[in-house]
Each structure stands twice: as structure tokens, then as C-alpha cells.
N, C-alpha and C. Protein backbone atom coordinates (compact mmCIF):
# COMPACT_ATOMS: atom_id res chain seq x y z
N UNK A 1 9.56 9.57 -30.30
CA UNK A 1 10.07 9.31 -28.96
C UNK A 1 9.81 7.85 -28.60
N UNK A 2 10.81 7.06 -27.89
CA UNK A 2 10.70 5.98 -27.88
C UNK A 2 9.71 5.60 -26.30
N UNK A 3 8.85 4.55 -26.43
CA UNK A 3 7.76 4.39 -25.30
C UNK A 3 9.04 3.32 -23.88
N UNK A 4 8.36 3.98 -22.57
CA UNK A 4 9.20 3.34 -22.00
C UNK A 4 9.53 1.82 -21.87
N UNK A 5 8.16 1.65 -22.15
CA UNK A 5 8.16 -0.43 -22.34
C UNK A 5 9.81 -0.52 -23.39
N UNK A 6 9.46 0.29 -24.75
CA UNK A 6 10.67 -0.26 -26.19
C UNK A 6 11.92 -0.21 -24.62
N UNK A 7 12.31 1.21 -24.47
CA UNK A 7 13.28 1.51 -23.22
C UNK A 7 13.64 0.38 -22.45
N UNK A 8 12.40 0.04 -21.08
CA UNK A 8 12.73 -0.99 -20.58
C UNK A 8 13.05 -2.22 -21.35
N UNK A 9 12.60 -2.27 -22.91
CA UNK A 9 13.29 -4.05 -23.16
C UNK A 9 14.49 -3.98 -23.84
N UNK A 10 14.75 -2.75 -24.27
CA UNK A 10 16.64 -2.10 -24.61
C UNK A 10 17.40 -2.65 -23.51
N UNK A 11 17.08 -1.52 -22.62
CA UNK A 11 17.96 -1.36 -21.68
C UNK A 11 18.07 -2.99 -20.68
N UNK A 12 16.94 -3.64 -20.58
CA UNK A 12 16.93 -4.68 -19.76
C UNK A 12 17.52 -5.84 -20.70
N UNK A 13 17.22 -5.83 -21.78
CA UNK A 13 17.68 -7.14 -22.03
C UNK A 13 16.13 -8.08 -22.44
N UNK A 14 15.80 -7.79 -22.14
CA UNK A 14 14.06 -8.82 -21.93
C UNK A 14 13.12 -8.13 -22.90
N UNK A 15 12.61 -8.91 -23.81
CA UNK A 15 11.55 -8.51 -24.50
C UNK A 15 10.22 -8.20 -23.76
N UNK A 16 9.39 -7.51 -24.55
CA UNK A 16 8.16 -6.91 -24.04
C UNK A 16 7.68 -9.00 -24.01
N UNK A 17 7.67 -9.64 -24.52
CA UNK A 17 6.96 -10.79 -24.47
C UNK A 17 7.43 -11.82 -23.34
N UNK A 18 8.88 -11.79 -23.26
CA UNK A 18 9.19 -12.39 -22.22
C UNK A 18 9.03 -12.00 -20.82
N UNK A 19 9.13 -10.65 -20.52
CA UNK A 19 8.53 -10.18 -19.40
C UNK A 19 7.26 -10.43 -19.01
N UNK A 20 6.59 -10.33 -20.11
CA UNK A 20 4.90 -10.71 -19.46
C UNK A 20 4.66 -11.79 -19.65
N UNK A 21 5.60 -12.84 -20.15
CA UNK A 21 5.45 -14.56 -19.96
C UNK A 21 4.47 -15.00 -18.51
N UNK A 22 5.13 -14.31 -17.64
CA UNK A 22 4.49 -14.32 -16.27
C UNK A 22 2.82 -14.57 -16.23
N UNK A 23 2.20 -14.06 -17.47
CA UNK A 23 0.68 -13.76 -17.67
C UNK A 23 0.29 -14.93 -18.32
N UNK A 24 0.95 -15.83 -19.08
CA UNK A 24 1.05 -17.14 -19.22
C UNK A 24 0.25 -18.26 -18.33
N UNK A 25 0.74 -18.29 -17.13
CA UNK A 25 0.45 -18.99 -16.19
C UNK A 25 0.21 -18.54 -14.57
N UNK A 26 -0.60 -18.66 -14.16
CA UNK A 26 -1.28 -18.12 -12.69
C UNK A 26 0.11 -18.81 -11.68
N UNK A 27 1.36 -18.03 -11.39
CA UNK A 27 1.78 -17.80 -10.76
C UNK A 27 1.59 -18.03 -9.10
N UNK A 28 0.34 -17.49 -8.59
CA UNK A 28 -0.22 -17.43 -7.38
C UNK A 28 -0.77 -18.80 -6.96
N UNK A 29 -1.12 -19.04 -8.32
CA UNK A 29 -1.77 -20.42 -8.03
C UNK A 29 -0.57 -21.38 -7.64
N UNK A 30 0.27 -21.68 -8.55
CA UNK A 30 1.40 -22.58 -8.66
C UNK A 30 2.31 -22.57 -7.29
N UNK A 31 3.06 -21.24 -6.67
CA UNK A 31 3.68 -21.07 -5.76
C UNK A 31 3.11 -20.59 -4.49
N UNK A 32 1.69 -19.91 -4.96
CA UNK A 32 1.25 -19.83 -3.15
C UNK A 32 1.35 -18.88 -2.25
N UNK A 33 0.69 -17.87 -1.43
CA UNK A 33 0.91 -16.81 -0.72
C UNK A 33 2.28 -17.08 -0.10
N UNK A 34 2.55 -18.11 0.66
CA UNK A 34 3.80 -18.21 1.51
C UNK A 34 5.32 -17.90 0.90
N UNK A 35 4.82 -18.48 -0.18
CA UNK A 35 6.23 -18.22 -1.26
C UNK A 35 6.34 -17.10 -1.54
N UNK A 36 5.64 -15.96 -2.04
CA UNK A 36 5.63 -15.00 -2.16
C UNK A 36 5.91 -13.87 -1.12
N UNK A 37 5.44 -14.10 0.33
CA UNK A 37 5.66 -13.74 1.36
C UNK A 37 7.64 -14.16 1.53
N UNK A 38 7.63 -15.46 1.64
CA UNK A 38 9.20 -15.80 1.74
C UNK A 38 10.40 -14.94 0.71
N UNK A 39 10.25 -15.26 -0.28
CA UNK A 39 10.66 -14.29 -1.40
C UNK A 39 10.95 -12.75 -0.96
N UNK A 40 9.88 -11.86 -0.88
CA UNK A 40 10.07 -10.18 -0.24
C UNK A 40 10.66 -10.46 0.89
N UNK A 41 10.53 -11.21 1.74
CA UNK A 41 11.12 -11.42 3.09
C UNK A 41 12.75 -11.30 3.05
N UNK A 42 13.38 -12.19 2.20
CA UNK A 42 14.36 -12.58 1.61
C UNK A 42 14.97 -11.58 0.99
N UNK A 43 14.11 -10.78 -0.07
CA UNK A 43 14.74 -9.78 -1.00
C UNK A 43 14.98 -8.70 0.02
N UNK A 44 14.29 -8.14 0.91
CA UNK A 44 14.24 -6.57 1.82
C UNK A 44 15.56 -7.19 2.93
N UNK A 45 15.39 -8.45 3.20
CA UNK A 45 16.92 -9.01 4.02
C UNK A 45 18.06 -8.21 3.63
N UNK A 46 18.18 -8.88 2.16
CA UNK A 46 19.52 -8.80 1.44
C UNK A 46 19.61 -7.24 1.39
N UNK A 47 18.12 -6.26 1.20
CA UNK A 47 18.00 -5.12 0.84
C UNK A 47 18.85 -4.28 2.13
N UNK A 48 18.29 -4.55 3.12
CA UNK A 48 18.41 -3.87 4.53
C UNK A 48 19.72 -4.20 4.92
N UNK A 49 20.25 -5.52 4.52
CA UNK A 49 21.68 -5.97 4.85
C UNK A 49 23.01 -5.05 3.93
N UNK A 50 22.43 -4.73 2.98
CA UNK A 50 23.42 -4.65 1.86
C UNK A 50 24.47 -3.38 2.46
N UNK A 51 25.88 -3.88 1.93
CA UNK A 51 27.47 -3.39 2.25
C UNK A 51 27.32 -2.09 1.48
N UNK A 52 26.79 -1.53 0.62
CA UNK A 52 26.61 -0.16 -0.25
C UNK A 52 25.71 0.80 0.95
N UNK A 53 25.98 1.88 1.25
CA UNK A 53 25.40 2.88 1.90
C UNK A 53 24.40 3.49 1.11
N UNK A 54 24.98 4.05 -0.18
CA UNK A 54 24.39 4.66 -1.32
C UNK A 54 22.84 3.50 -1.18
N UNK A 55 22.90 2.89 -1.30
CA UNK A 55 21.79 1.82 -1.92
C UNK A 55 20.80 1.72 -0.53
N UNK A 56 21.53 1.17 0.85
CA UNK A 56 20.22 1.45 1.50
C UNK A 56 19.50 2.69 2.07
N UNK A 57 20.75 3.32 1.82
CA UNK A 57 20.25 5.15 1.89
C UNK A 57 18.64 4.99 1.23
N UNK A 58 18.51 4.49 0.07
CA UNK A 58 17.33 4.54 -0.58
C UNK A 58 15.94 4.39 0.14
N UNK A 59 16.17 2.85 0.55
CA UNK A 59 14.81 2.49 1.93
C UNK A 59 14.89 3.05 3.23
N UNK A 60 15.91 4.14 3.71
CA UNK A 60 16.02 4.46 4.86
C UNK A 60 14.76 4.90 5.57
N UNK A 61 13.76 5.46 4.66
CA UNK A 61 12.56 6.19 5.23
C UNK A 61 11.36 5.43 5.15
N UNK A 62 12.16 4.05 4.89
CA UNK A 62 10.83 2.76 4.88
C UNK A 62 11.17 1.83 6.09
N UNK A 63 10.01 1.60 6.42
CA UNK A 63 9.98 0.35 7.44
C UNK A 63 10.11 -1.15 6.55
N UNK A 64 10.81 -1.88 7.29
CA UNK A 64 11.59 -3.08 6.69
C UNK A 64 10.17 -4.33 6.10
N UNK A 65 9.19 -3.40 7.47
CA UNK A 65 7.93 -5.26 7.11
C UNK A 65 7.34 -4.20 6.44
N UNK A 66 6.96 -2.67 6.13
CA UNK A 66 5.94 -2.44 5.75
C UNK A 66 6.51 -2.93 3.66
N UNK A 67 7.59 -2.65 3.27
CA UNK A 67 8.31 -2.78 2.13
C UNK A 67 7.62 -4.28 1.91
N UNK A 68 8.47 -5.36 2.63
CA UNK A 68 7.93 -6.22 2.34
C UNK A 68 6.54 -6.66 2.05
N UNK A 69 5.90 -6.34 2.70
CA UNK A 69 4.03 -6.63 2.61
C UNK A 69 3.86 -5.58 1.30
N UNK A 70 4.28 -4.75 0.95
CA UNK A 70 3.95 -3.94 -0.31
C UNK A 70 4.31 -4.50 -1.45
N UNK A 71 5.42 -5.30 -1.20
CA UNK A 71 6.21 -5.98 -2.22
C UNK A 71 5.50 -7.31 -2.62
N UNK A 72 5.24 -8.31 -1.52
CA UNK A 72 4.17 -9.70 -1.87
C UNK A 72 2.82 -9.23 -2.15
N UNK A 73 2.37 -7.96 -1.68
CA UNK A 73 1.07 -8.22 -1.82
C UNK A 73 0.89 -7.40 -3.69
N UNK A 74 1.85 -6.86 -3.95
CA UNK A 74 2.03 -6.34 -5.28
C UNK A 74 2.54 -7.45 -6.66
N UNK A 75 3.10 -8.84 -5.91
CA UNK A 75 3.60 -10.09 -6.73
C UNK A 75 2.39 -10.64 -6.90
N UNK A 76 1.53 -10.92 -5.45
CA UNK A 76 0.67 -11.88 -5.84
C UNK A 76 -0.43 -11.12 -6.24
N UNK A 77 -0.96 -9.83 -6.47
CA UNK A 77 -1.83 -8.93 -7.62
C UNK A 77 -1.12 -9.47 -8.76
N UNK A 78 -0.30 -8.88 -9.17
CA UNK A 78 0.12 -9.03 -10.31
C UNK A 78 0.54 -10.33 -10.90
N UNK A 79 0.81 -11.71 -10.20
CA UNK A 79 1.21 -13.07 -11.36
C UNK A 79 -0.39 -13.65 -10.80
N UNK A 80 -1.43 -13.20 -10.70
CA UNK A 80 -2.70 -14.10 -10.91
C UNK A 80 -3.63 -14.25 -9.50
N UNK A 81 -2.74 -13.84 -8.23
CA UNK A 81 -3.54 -14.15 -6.71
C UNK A 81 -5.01 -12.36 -6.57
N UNK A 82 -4.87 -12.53 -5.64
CA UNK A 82 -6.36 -11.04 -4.96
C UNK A 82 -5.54 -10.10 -5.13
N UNK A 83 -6.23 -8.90 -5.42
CA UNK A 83 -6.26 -7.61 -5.56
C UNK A 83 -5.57 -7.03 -4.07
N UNK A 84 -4.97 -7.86 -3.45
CA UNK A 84 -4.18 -7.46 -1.92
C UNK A 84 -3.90 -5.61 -1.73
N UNK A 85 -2.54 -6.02 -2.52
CA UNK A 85 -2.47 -4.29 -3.19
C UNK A 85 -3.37 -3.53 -3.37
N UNK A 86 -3.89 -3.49 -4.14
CA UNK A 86 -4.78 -2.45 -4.58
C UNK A 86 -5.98 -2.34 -3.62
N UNK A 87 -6.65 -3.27 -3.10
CA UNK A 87 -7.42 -3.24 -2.16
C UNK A 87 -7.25 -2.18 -0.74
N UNK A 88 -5.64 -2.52 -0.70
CA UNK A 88 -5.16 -1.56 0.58
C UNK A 88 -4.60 -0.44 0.14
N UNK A 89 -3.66 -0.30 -1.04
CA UNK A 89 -3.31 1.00 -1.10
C UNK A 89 -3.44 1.83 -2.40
N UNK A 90 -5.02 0.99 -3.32
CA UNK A 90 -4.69 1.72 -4.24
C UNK A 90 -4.75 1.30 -5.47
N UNK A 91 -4.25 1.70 -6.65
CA UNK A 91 -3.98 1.31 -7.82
C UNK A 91 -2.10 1.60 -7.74
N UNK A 92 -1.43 0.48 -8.22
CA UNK A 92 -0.04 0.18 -7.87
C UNK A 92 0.82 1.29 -8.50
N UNK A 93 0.09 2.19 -9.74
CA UNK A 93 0.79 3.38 -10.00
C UNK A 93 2.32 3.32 -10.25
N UNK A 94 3.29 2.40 -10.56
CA UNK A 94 4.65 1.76 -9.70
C UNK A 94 5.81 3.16 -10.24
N UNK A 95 5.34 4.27 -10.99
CA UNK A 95 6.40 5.00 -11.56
C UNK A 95 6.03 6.30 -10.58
N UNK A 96 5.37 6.35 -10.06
CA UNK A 96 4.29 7.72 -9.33
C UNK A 96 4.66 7.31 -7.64
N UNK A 97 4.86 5.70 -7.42
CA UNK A 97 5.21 5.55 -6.23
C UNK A 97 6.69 5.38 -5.95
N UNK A 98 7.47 5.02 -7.44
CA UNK A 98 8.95 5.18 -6.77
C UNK A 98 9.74 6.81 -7.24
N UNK A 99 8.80 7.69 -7.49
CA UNK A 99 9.13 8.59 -7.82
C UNK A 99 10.03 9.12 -6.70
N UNK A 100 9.83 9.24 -5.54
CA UNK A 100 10.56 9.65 -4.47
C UNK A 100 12.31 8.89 -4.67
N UNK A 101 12.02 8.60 -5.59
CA UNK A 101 13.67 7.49 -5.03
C UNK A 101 14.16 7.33 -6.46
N UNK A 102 15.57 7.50 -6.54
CA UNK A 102 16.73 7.71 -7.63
C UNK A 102 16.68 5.96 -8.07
N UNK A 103 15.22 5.97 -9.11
CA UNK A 103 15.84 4.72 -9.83
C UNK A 103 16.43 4.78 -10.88
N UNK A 104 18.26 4.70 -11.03
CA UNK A 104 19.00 4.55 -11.95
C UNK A 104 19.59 3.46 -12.58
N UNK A 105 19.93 3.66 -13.32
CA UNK A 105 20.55 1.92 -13.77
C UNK A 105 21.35 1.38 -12.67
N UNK A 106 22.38 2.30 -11.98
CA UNK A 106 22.84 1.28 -10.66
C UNK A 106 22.52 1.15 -10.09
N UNK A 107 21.01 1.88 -9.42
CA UNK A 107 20.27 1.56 -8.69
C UNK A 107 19.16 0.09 -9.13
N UNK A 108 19.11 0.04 -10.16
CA UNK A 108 17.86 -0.92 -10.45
C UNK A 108 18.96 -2.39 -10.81
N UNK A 109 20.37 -2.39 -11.17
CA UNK A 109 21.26 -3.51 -11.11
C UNK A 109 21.13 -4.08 -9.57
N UNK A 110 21.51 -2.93 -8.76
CA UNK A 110 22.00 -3.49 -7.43
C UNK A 110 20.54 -4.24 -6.89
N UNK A 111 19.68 -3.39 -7.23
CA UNK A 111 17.97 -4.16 -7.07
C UNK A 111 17.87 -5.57 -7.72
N UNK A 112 18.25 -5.54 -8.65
CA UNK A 112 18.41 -7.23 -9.69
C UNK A 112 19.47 -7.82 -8.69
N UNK A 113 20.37 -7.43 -8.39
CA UNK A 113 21.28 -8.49 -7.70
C UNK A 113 20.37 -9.29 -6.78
N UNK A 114 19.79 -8.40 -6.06
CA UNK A 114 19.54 -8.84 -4.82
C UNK A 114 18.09 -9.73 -5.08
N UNK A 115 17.35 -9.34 -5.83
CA UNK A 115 16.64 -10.54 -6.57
C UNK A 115 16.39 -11.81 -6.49
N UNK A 116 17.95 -11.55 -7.67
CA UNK A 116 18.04 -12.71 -8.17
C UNK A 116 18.54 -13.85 -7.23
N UNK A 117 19.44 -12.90 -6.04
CA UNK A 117 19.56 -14.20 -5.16
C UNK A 117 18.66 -14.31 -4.27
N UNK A 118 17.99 -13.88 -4.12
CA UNK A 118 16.17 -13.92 -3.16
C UNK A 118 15.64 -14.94 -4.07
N UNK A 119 15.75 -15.15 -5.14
CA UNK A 119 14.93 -15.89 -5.75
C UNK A 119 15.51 -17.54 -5.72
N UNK A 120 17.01 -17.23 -6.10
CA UNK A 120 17.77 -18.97 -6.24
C UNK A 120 17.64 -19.71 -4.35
N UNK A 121 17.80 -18.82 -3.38
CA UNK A 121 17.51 -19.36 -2.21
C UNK A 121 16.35 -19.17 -1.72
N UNK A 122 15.29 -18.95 -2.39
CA UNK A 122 13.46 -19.80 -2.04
C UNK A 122 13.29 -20.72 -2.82
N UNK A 123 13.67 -22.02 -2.22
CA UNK A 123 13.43 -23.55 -2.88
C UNK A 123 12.14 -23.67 -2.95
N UNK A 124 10.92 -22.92 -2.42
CA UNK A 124 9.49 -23.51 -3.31
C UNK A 124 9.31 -22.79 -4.90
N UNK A 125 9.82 -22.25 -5.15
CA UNK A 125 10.18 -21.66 -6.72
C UNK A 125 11.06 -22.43 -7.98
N UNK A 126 9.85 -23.15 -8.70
CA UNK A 126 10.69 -23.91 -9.68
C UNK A 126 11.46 -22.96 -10.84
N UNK A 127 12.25 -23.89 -11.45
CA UNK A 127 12.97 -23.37 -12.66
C UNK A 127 12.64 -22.45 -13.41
N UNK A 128 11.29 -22.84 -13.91
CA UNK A 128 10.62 -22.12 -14.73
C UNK A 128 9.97 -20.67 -14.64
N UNK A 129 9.56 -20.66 -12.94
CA UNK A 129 9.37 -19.76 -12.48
C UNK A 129 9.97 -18.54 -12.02
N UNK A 130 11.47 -19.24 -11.78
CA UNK A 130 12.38 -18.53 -11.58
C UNK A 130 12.49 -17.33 -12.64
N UNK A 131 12.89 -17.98 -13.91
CA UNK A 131 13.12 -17.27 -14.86
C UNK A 131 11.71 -16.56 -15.71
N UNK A 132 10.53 -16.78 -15.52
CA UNK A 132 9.77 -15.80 -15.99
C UNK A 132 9.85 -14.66 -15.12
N UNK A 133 9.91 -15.07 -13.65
CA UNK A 133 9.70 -13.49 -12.67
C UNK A 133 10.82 -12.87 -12.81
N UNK A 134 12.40 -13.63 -12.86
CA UNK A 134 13.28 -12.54 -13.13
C UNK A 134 13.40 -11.75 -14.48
N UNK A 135 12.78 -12.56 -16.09
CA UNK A 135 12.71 -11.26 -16.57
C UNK A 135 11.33 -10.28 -16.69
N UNK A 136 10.62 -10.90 -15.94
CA UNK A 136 9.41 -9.36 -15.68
C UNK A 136 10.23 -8.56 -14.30
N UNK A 137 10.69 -9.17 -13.93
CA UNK A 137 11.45 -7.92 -12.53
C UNK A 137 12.41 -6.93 -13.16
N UNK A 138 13.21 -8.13 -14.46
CA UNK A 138 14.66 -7.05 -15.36
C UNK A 138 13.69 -5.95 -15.85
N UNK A 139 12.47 -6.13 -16.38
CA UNK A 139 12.28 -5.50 -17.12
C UNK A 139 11.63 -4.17 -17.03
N UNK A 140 10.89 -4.49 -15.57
CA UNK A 140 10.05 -3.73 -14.76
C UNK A 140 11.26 -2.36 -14.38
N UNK A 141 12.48 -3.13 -13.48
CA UNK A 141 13.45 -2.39 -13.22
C UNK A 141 13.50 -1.36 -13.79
N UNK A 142 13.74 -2.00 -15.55
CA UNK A 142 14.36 -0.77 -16.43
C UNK A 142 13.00 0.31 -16.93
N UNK A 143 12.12 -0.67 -16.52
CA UNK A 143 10.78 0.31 -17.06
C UNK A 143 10.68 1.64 -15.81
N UNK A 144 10.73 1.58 -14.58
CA UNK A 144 10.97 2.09 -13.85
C UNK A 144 12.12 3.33 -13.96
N UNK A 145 13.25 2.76 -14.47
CA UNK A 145 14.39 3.89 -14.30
C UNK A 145 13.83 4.81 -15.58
N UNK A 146 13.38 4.08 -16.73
CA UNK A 146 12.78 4.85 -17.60
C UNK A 146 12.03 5.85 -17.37
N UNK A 147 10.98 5.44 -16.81
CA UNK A 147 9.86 6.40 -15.68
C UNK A 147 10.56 8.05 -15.11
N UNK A 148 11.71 7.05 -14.35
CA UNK A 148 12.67 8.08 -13.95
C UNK A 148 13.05 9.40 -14.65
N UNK A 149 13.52 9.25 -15.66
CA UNK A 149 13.93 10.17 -16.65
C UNK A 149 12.74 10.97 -16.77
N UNK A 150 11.53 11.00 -16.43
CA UNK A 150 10.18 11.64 -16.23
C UNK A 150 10.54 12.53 -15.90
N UNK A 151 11.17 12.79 -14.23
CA UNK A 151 10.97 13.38 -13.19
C UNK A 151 11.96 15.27 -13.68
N UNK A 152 12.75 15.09 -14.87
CA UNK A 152 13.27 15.73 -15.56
C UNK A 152 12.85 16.45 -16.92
N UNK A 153 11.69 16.36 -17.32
CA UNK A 153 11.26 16.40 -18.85
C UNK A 153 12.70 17.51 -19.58
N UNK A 154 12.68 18.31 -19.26
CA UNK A 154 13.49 19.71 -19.90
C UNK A 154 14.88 19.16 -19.91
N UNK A 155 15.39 17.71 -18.98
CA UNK A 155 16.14 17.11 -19.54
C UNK A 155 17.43 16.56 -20.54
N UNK A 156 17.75 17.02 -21.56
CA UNK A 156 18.22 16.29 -22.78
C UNK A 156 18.77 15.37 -22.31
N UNK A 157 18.69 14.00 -23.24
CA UNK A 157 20.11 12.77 -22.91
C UNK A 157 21.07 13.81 -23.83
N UNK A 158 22.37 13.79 -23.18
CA UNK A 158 23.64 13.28 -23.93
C UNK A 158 23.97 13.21 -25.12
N UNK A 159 24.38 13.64 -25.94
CA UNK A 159 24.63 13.06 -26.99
C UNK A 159 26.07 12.30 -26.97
N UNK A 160 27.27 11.69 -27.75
CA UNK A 160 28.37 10.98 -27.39
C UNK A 160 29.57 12.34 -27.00
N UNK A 161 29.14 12.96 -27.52
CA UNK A 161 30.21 14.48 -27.11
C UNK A 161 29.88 14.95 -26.05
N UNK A 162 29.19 14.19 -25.24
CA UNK A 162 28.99 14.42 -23.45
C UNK A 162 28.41 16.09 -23.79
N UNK A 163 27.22 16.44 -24.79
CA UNK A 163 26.97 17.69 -24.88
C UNK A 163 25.34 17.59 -25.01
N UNK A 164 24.76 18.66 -24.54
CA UNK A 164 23.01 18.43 -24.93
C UNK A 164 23.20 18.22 -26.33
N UNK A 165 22.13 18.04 -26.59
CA UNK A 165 21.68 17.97 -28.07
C UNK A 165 20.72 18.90 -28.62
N UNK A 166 20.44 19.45 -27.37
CA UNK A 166 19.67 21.27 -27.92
C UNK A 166 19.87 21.88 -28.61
N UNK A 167 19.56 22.77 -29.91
CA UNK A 167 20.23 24.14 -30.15
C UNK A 167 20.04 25.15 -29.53
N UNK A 168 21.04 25.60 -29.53
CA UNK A 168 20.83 27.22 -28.45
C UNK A 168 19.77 27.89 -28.54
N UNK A 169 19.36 28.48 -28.22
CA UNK A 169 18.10 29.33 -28.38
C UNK A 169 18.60 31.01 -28.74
């Protein structure tokens, strides 16, 4: 059985190495609580704004600042800043906490869209930075929808004849 990391770097595009490039370099240090704050600010905008119903259907049962503050204080845990997160809610668990919510591949694209342009319009975010967090975010995404497929074990994928792949019993 394939592990969801192999999954997420299939399906995303992003190697297990390039995603955690991020671990490379202290992040928190370089860009700074504010940036990180600006960024989720930016991303839950585009999130809360977005023309798809289907998609904000998703956060409907979230508050707009509490998302955000879950979201920076979970960036700057994770590229090198304080234990923010975890301090307040925890250990970040991230497949156990989006369990409530249909992360599918169009769900976790339309999530990358909105990203990626959260990310090109916060000018304290250099080049470089840009592109390590977007592919630990691609990759996370797909690690996530992977997760997903959890919530089903008894499951089968598909095979190409749109048929389980079970034998009958």
C-alpha cells in the first residue's frame, strides 16, 4: 500500500524533498510574524470571497479571524517561529482536524489557487520563499486529500472499468 507522503508527492507534483525544503531555512525568522499574519489574512479573503458556493460551503461553520489565526499560527510553528499552535490548540493533528471537510482534489486545487495568489500579492515574501511554501502547501494539500480517502477504509479506488476491484465474496 502506498504511504500518503509517496500519494501526496504523485498526486501534487512536489517531491517529499522539495516540500520540506521549507526546513532548510527558518522561515519565521526571515519573513516575520506580520507576514505570516498578512498572508492567512489574504488567503481566508480570497477564501470567504470566492464565486464557487460548493467551496465556501466548506468554511461556512468557521469564523473568518478564528481560520485565519489557526492558519498563521500553524505557518509560523511549522517554518521555524513558537509553538503558537500547539500551545493553544494542541498538537496540529492536520488529517484528524480537516476530517470534518471534503478534502478532494477540487477541493485542495481551488485551495492552491487561492494560495498561490495570497502569496504573489504579500510583497514581504521573497522569490525564494515563495516557492518553497507553495510546494510544501501543494504537497500538504495532496497529503491531506490522501488522509481523506481514510475516512472510507472499506472503500476500493476504481479500477479503469469504473468497477471495484474487489472479488465478490
Amino acid at each position: 500500500m502506498q504511504s500518503l507522503q509517496a500519494k501526496a508527492s504523485q498526486w501534487s507534483g512536489v517531491s517529499q524533498d522539495d516540500a520540506f525544503s521549507i526546513d532548510q531555512t527558518n522561515l519565521f525568522q526571515k519573513l516575520g510574524l506580520q507576514t505570516f499574519i498578512n498572508l492567512s489574512t489574504n488567503f481566508y479573503t480570497r477564501v470567504y470571497d470566492d464565486e464557487e458556493e460548493w467551496f465556501r460551503s466548506i468554511f461556512a461553520n468557521s469564523k473568518k479571524e478564528d481560520a485565519i489565526r489557526n492558519q498563521y499560527e500553524f505557518f509560523v510553528q511549522r517554518m521555524g517561529g513558537p509553538p503558537l499552535y500547539t500551545q493553544r490548540r494542541g498538537h496540529p493533528a492536520l488529517i484528524a482536524r480537516h476530517r470534518p471537510f471534503p478534502v478532494t482534489h477540487r477541493a485542495a486545487e481551488r485551495w492552491l489557487h487561492h494560495m498561490q495568489q495570497a502569496l504573489e500579492s504579500t510583497p514581504d515574501i521573497d522569490a525564494d520563499s515563495k516557492i518553497r511554501m507553495m510546494n510544501f502547501f501543494r504537497h500538504t494539500a495532496f497529503f491531506l486529500v490522501a488522509g481523506d480517502e481514510l475516512k472510507s477504509p472499506n472503500q476500493q479506488p476504481l479500477c479503469k472499468h469504473g468497477t471495484s476491484n474487489q472479488l465478490p465474496m
